[in-house]
PDB file of N, CA and C in Angstrom:
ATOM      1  N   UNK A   1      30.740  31.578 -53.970  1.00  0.00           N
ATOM      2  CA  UNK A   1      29.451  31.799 -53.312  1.00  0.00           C
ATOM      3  C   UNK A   1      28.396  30.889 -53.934  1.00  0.00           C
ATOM      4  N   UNK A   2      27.729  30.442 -53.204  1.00  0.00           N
ATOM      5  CA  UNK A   2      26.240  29.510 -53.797  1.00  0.00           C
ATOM      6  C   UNK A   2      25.449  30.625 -53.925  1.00  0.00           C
ATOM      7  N   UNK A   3      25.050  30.858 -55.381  1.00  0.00           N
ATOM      8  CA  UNK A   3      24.446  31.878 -55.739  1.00  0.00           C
ATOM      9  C   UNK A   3      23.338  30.722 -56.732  1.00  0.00           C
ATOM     10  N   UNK A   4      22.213  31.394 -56.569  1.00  0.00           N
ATOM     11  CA  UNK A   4      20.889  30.930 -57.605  1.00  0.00           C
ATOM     12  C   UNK A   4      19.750  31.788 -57.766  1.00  0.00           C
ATOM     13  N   UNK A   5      18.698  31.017 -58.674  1.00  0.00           N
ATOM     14  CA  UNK A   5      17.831  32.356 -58.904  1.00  0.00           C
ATOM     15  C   UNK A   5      16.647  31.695 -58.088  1.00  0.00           C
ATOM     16  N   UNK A   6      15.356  32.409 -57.695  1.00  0.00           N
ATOM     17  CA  UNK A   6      13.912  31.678 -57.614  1.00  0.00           C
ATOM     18  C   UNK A   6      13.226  33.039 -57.601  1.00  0.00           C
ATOM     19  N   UNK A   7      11.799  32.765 -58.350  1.00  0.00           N
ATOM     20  CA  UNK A   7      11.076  33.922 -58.355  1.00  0.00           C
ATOM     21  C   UNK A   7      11.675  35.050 -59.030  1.00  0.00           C
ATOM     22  N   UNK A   8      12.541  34.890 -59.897  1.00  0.00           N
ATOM     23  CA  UNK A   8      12.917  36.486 -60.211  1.00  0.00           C
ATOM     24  C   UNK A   8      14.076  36.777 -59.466  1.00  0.00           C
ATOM     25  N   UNK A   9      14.545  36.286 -58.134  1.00  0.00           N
ATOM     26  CA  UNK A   9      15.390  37.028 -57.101  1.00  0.00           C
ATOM     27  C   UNK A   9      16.919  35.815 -57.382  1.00  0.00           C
ATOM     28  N   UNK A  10      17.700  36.893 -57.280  1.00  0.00           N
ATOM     29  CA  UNK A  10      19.207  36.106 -57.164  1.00  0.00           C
ATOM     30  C   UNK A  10      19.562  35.894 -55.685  1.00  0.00           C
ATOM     31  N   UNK A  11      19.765  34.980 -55.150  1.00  0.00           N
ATOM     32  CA  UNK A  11      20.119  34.471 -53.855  1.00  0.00           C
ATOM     33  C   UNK A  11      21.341  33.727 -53.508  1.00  0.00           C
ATOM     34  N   UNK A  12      21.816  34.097 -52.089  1.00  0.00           N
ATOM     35  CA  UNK A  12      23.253  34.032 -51.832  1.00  0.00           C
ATOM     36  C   UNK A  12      23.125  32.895 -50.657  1.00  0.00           C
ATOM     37  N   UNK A  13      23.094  31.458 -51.039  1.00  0.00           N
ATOM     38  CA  UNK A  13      22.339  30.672 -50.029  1.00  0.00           C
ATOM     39  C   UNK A  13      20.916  31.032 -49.729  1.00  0.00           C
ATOM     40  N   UNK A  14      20.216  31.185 -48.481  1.00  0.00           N
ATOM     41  CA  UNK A  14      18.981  31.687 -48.375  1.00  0.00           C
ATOM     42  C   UNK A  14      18.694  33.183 -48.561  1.00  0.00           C
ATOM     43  N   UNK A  15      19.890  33.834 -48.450  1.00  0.00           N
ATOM     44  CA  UNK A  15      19.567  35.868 -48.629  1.00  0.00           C
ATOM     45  C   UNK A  15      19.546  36.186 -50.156  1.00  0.00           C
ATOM     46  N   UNK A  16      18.447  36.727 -50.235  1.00  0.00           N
ATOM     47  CA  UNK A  16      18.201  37.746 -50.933  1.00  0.00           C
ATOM     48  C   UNK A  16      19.022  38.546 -51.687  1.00  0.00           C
ATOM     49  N   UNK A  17      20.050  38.627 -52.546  1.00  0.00           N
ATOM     50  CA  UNK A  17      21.161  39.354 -53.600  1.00  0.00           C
ATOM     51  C   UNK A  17      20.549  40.938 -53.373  1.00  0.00           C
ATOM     52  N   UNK A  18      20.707  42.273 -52.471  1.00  0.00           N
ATOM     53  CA  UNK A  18      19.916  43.157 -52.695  1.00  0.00           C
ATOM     54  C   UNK A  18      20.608  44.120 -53.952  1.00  0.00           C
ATOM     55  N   UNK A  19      19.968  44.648 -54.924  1.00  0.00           N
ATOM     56  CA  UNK A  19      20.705  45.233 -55.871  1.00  0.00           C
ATOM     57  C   UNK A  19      20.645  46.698 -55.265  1.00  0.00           C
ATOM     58  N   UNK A  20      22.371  47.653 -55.800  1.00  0.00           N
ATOM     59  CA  UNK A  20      22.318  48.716 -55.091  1.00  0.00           C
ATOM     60  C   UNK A  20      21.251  49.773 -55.260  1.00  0.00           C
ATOM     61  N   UNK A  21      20.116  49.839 -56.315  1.00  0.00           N
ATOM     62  CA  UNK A  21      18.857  50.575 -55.903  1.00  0.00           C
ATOM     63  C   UNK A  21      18.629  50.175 -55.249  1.00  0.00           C
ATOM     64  N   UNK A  22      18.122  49.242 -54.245  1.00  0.00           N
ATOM     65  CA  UNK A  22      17.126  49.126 -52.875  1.00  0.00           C
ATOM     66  C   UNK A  22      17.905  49.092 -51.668  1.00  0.00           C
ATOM     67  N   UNK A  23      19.482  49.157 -51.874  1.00  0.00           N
ATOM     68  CA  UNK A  23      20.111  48.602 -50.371  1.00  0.00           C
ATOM     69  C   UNK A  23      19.737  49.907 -49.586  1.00  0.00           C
ATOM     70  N   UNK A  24      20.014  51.295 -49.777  1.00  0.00           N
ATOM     71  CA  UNK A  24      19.722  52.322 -48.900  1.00  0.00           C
ATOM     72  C   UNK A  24      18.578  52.132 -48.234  1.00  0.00           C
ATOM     73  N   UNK A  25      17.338  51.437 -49.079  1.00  0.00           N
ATOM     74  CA  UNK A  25      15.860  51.591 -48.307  1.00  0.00           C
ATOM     75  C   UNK A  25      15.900  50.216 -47.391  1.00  0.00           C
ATOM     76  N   UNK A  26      16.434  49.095 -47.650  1.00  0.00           N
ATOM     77  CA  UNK A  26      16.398  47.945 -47.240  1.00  0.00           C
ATOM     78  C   UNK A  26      17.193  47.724 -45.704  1.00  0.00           C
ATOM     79  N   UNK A  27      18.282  49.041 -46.044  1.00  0.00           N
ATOM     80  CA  UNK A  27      19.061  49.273 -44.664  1.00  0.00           C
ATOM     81  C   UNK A  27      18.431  49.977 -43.789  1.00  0.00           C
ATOM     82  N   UNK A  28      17.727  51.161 -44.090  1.00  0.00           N
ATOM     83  CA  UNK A  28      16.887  52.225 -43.252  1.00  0.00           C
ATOM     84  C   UNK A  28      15.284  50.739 -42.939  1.00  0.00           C
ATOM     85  N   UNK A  29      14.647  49.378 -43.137  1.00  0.00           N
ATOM     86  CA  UNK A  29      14.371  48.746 -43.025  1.00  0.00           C
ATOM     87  C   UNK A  29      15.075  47.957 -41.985  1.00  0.00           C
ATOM     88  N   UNK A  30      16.079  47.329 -42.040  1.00  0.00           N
ATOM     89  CA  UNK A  30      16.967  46.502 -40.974  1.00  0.00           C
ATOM     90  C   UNK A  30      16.557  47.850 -39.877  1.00  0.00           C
ATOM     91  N   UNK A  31      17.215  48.901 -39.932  1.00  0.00           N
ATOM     92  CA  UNK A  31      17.438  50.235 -38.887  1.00  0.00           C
ATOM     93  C   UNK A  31      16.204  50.349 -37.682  1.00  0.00           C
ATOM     94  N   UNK A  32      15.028  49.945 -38.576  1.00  0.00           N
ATOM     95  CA  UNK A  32      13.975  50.548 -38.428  1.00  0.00           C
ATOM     96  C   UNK A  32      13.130  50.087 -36.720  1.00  0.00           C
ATOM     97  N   UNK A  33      13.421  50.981 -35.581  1.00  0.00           N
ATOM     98  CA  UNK A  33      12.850  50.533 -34.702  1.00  0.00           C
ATOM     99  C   UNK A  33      14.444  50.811 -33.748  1.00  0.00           C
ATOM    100  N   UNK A  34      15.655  51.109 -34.527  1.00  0.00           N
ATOM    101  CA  UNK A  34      16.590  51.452 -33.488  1.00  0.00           C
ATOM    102  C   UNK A  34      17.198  50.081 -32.674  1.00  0.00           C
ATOM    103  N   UNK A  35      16.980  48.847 -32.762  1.00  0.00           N
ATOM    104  CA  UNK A  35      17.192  48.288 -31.981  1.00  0.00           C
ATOM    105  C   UNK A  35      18.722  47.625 -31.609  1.00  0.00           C
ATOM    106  N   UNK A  36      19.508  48.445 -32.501  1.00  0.00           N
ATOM    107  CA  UNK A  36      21.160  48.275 -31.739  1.00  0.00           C
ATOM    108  C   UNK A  36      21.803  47.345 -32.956  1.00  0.00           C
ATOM    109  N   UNK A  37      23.169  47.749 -33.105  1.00  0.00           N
ATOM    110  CA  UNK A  37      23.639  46.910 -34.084  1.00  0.00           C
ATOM    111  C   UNK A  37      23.533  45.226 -34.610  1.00  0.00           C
ATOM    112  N   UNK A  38      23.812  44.882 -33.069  1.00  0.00           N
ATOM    113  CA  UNK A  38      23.429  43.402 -33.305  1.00  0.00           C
ATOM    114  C   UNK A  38      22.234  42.900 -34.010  1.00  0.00           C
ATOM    115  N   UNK A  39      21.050  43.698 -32.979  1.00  0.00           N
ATOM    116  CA  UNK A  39      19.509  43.367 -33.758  1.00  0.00           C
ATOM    117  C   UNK A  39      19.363  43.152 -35.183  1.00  0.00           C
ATOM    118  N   UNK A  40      20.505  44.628 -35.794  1.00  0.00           N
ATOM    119  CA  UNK A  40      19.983  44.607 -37.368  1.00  0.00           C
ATOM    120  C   UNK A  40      20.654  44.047 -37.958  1.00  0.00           C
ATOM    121  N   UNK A  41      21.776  43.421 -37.417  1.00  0.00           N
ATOM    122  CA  UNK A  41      23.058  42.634 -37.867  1.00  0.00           C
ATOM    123  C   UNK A  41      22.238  41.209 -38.395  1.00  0.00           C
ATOM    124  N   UNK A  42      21.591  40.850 -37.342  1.00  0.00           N
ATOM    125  CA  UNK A  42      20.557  39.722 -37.152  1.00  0.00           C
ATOM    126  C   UNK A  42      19.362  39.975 -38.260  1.00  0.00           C
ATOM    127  N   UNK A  43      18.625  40.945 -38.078  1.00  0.00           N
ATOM    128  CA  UNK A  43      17.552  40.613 -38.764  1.00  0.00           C
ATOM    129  C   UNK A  43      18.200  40.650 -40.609  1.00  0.00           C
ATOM    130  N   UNK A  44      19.394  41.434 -40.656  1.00  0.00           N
ATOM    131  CA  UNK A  44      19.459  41.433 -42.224  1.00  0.00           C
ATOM    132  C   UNK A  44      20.854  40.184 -42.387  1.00  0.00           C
ATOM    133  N   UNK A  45      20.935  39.097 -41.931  1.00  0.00           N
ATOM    134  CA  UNK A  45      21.726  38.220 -42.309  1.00  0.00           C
ATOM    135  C   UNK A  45      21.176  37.213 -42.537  1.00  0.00           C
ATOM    136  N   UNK A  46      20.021  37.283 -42.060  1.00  0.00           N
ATOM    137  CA  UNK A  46      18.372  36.379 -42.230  1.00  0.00           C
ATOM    138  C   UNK A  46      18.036  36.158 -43.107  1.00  0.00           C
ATOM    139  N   UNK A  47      18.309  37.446 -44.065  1.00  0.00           N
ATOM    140  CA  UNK A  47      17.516  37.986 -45.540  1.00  0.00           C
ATOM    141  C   UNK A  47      18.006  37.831 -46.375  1.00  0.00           C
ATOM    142  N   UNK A  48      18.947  38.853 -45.959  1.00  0.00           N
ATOM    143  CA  UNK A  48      19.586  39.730 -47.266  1.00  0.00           C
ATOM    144  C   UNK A  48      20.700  40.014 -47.206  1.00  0.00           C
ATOM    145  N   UNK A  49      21.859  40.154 -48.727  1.00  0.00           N
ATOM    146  CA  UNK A  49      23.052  39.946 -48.511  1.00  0.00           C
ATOM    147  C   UNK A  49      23.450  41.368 -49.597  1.00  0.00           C
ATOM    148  N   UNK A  50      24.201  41.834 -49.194  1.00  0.00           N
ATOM    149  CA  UNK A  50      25.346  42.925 -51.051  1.00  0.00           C
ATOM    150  C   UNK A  50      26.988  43.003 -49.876  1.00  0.00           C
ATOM    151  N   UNK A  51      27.649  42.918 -50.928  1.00  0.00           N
ATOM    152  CA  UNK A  51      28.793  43.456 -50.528  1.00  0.00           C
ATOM    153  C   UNK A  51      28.840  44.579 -49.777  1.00  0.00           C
ATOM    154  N   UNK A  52      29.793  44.586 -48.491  1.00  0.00           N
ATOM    155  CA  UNK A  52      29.801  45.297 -47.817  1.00  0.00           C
ATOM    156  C   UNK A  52      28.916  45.675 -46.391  1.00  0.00           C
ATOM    157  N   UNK A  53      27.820  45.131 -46.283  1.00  0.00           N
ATOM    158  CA  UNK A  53      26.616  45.174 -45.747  1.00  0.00           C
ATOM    159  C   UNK A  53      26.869  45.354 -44.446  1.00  0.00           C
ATOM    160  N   UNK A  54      27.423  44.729 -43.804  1.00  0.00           N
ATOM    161  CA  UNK A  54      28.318  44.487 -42.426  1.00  0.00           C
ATOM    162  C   UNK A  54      28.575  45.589 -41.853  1.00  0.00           C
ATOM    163  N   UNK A  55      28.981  46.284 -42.876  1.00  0.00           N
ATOM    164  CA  UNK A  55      30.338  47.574 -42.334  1.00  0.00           C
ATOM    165  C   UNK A  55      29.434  48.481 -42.547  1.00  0.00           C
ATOM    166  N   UNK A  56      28.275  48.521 -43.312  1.00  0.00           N
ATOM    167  CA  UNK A  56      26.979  49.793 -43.671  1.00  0.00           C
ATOM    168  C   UNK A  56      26.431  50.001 -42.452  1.00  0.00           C
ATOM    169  N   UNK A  57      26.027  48.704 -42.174  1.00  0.00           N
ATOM    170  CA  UNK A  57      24.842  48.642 -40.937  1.00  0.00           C
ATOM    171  C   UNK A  57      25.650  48.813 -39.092  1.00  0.00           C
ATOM    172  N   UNK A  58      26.565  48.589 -39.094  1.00  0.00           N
ATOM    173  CA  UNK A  58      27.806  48.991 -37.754  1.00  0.00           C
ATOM    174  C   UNK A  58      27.855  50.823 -38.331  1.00  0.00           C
ATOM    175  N   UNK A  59      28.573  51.358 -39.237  1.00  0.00           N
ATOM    176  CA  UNK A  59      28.330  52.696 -39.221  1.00  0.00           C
ATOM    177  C   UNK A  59      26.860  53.698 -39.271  1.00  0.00           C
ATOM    178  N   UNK A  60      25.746  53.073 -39.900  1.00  0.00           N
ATOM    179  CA  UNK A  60      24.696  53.391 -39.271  1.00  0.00           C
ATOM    180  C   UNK A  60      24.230  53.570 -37.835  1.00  0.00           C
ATOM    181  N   UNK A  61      24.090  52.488 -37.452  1.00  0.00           N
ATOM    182  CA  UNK A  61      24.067  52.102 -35.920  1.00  0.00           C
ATOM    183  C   UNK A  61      25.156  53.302 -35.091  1.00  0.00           C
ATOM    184  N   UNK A  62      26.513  53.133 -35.141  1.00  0.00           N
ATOM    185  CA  UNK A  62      27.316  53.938 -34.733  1.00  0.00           C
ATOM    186  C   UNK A  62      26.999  55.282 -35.011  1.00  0.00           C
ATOM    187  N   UNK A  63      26.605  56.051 -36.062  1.00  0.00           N
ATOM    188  CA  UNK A  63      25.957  57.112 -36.263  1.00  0.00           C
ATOM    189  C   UNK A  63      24.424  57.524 -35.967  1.00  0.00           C
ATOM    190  N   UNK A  64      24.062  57.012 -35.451  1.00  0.00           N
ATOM    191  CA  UNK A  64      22.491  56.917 -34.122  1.00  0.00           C
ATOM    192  C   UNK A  64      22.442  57.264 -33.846  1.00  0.00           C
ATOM    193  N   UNK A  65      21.815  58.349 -33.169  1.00  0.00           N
ATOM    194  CA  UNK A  65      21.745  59.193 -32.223  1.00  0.00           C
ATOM    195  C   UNK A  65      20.727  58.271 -31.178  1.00  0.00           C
ATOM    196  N   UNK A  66      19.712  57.904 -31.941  1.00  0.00           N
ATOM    197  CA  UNK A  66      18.742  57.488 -30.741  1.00  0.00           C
ATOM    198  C   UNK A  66      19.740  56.094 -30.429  1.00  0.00           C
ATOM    199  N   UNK A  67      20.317  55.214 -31.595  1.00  0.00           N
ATOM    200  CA  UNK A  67      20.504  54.268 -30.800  1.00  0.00           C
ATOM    201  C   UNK A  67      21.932  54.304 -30.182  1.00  0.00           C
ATOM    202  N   UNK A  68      22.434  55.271 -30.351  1.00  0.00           N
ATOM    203  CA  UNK A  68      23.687  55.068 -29.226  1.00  0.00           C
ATOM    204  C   UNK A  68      22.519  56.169 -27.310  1.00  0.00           C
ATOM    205  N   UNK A  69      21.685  56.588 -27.796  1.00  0.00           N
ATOM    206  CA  UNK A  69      21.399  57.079 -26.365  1.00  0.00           C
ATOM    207  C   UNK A  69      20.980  55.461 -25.790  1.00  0.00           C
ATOM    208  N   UNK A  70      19.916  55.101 -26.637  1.00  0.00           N
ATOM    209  CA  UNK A  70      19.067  53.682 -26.573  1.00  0.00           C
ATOM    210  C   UNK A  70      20.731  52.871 -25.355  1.00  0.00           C
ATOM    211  N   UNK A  71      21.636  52.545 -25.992  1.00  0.00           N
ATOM    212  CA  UNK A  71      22.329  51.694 -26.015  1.00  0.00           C
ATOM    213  C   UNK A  71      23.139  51.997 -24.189  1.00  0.00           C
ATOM    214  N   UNK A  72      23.152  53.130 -24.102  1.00  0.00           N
ATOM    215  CA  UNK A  72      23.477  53.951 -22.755  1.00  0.00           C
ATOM    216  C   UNK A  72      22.180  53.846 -21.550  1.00  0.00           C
ATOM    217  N   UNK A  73      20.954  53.406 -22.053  1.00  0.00           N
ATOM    218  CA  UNK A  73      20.132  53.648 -21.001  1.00  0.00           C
ATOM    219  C   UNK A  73      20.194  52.389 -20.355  1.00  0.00           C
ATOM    220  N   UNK A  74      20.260  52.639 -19.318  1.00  0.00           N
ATOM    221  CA  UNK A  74      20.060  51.287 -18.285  1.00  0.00           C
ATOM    222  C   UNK A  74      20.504  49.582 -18.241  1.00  0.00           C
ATOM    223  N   UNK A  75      21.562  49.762 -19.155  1.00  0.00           N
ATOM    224  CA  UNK A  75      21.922  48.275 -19.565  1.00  0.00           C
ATOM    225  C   UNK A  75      21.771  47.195 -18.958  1.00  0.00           C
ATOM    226  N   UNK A  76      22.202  47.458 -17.433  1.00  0.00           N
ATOM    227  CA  UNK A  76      21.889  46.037 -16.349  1.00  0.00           C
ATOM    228  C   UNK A  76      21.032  46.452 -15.521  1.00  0.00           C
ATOM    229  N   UNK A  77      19.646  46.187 -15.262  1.00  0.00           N
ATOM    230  CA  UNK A  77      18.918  46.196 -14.226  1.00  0.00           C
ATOM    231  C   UNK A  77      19.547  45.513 -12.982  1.00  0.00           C
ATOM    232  N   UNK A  78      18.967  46.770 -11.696  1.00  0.00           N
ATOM    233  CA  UNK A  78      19.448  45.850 -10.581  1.00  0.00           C
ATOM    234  C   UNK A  78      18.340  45.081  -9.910  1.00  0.00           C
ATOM    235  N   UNK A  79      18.806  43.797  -9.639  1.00  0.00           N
ATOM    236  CA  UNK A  79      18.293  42.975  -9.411  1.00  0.00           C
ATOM    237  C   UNK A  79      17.922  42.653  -7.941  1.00  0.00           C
ATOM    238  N   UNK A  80      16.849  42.536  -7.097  1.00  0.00           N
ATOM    239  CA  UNK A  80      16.916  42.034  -5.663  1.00  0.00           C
ATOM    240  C   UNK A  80      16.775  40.971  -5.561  1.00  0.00           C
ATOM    241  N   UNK A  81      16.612  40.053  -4.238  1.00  0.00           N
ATOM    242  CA  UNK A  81      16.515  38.503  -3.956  1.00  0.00           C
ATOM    243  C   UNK A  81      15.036  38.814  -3.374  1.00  0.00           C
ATOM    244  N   UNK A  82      14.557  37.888  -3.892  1.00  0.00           N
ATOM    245  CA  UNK A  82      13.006  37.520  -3.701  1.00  0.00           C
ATOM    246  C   UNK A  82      13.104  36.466  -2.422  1.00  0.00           C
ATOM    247  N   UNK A  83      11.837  37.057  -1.077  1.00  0.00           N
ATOM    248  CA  UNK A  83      12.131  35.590  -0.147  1.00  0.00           C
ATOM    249  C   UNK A  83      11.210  34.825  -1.033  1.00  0.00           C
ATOM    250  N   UNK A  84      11.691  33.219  -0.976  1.00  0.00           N
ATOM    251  CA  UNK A  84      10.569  32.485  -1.326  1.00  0.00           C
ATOM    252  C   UNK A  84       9.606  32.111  -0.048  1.00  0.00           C
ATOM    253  N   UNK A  85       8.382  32.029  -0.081  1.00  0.00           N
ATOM    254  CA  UNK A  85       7.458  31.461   0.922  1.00  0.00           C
ATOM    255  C   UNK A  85       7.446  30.111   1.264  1.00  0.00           C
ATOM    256  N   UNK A  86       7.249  30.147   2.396  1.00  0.00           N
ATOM    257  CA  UNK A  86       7.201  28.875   3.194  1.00  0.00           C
ATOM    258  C   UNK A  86       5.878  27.894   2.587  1.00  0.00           C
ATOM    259  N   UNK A  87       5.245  28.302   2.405  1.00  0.00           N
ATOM    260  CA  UNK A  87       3.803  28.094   2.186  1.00  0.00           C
ATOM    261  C   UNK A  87       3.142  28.939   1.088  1.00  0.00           C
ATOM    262  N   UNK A  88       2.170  27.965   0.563  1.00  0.00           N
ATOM    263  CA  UNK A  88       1.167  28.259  -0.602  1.00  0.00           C
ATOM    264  C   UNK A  88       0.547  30.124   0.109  1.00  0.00           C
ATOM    265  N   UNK A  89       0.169  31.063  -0.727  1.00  0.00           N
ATOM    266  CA  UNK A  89      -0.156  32.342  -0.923  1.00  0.00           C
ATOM    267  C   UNK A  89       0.266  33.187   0.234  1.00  0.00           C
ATOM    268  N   UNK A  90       1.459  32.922   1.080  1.00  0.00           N
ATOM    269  CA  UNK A  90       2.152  33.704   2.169  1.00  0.00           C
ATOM    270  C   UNK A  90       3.005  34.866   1.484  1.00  0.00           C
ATOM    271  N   UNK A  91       2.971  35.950   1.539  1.00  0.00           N
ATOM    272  CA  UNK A  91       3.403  36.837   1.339  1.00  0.00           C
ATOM    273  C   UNK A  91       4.446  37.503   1.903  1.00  0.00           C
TER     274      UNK A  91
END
């Protein structure tokens, strides 16, 4: 692993080394707002790295209540065909 220090912080490439005091709060952080596994998959691969992290944040998510309802509501909007106008402000 390319591991280094700056500021005090140990870093794993650009993420953040989180030590296991902060990963619980740092995960309920990724969580925060419900927005579906991927989202937090995304926002904490951005950051921040500890062993295991992957498999924390998929069983979180999977244990959701809001975001497995979240994940059930309305997935594909249906879509209609718009006429286009012949002409400038025809309705």
């Amino acid at each position: 692993a390319n591991l280094s220090t700056a500021g005090g912080l140990l870093l794993r490439g650009h993420q953040v080394v989180v030590p296991v005091s902060l990963q619980s709060e740092i995960l309920k952080q990724f969580h925060d707002g419900h927005f579906g596994e991927s989202k937090c998959l995304e926002r904490a691969k951005s950051v921040a790295y500890w062993p295991g992290y992957v498999e924390e944040i998929r069983n979180l998510v999977a244990g959701c209540r809001i975001c497995q309802e979240r994940r059930h509501q309305n997935p594909h909007q249906q879509y209609y065909p718009v006429k286009v106008p012949d002409h400038p402000f025809q309705l």
